[in-house]
Protein backbone atom coordinates (compact mmCIF):
# COMPACT_ATOMS: atom_id res chain seq x y z
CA UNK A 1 -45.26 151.27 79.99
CA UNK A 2 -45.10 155.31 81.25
CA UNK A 3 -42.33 156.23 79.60
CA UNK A 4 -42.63 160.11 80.10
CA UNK A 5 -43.56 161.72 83.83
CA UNK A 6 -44.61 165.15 83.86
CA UNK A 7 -45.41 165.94 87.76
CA UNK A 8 -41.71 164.90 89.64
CA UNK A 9 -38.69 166.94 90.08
CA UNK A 10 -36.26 164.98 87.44
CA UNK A 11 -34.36 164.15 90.65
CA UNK A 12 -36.88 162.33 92.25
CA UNK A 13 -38.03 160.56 89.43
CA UNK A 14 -34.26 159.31 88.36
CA UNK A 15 -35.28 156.88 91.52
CA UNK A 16 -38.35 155.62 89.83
CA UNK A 17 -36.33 155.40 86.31
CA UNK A 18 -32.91 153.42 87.74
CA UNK A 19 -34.99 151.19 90.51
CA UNK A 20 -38.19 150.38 88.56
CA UNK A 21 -37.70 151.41 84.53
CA UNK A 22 -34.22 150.30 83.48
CA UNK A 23 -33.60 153.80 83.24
CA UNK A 24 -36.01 154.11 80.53
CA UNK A 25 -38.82 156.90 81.91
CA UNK A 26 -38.09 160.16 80.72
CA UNK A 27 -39.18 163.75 82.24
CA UNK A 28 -41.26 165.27 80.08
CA UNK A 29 -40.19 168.36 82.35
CA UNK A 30 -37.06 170.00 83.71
CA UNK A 31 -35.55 171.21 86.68
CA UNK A 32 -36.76 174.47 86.20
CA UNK A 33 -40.20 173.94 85.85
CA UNK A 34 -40.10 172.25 89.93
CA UNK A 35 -38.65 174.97 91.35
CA UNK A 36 -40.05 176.31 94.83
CA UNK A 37 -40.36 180.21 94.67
CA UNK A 38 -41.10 180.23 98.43
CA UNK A 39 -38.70 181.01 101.97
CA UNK A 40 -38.34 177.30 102.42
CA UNK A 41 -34.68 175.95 101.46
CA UNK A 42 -33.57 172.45 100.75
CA UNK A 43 -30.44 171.66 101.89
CA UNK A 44 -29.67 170.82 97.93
CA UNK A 45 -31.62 172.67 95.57
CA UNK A 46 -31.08 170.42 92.77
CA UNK A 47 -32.00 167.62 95.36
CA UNK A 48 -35.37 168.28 96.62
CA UNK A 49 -36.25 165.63 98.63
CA UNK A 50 -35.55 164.30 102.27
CA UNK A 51 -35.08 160.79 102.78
CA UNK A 52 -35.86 160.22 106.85
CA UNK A 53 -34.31 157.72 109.12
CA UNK A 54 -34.72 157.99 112.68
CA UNK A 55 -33.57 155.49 115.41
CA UNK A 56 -36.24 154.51 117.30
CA UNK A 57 -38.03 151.53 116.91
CA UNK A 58 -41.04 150.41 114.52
CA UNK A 59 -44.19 148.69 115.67
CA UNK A 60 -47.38 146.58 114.45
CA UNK A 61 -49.82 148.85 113.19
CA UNK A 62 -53.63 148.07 114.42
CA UNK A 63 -53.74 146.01 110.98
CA UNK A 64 -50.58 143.34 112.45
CA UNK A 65 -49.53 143.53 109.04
CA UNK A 66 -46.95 147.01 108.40
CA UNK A 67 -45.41 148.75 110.18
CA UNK A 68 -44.95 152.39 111.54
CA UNK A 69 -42.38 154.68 113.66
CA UNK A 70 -44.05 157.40 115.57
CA UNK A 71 -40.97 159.31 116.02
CA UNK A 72 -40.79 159.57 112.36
CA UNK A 73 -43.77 160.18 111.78
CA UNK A 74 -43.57 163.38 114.28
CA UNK A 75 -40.35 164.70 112.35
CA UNK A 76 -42.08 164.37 108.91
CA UNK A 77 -45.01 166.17 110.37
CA UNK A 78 -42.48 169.08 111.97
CA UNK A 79 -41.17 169.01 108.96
CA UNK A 80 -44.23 169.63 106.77
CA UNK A 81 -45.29 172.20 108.90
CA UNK A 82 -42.30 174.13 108.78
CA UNK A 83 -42.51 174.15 104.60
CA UNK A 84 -46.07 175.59 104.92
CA UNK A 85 -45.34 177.64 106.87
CA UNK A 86 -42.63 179.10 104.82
CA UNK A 87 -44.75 179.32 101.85
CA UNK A 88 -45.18 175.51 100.29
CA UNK A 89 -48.07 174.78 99.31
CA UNK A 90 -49.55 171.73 100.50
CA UNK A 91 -50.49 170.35 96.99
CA UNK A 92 -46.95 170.93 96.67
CA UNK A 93 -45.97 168.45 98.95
CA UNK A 94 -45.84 164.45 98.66
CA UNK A 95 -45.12 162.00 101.19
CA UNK A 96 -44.57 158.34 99.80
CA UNK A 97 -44.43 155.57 102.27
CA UNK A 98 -44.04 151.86 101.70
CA UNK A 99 -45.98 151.25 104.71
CA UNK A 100 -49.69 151.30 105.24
CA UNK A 101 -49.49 151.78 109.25
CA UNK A 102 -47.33 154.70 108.86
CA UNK A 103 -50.05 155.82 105.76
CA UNK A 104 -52.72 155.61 108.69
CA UNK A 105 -50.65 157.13 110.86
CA UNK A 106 -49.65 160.10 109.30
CA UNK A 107 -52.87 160.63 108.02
CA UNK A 108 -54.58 160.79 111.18
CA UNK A 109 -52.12 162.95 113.20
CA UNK A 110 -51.87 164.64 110.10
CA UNK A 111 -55.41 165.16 110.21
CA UNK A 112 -55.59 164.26 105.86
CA UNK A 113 -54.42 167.58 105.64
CA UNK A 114 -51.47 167.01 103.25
CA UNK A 115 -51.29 164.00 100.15
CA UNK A 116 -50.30 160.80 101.24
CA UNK A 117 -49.32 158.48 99.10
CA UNK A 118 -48.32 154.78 99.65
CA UNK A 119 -46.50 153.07 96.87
């Protein structure tokens, strides 16, 4: 088992540790080492992360098996935008999706411009 994580801001990975480790990964870094030295601000510094929810509806992908939400997919992409724009460097940035569809999606109106990740 991974029992130490060295690339996650310890808040993120506290998700990974409660939901999927019994709270047993460790960060084998600390807050301090994640910090952003850039313009863009997160609404919680010790927090930085966005978790997205949008009301509209989701769809079929092409596949007909996942799913995707165009309207959130065009806020995540404002979104990433704006942090480049304000200094973020796009290997800085990580989008995780359960959803292949919205993994297409993203990266094609994305244009594979920024890491996608599915998990």
């Amino acid at each position: 088992m991974l029992d130490h994580q060295y690339r996650m801001h310890p808040f993120i990975s506290s998700f990974s540790s409660t939901k999927f480790y019994g709270c047993k990964l460790k960060d084998g870094i600390n807050e301090q080492d994640r910090v952003l030295k850039t313009k863009f601000q997160f609404i919680n510094k010790a927090k930085p992360a966005f978790l997205i929810s949008c009301k509209d509806y989701e769809q079929t992908s092409s596949t007909g098996y996942s799913y995707l939400n165009r309207k959130e997919g065009s806020i995540i992409g404002k979104l990433v935008s704006k942090m480049v724009r304000e200094g973020v460097m796009e290997s800085q940035i990580g989008i995780i999706t359960p959803y292949e569809g919205k993994l297409s999606y993203l990266s094609i109106n994305l244009i594979n411009k920024f890491f996608l990740m599915p998990i």
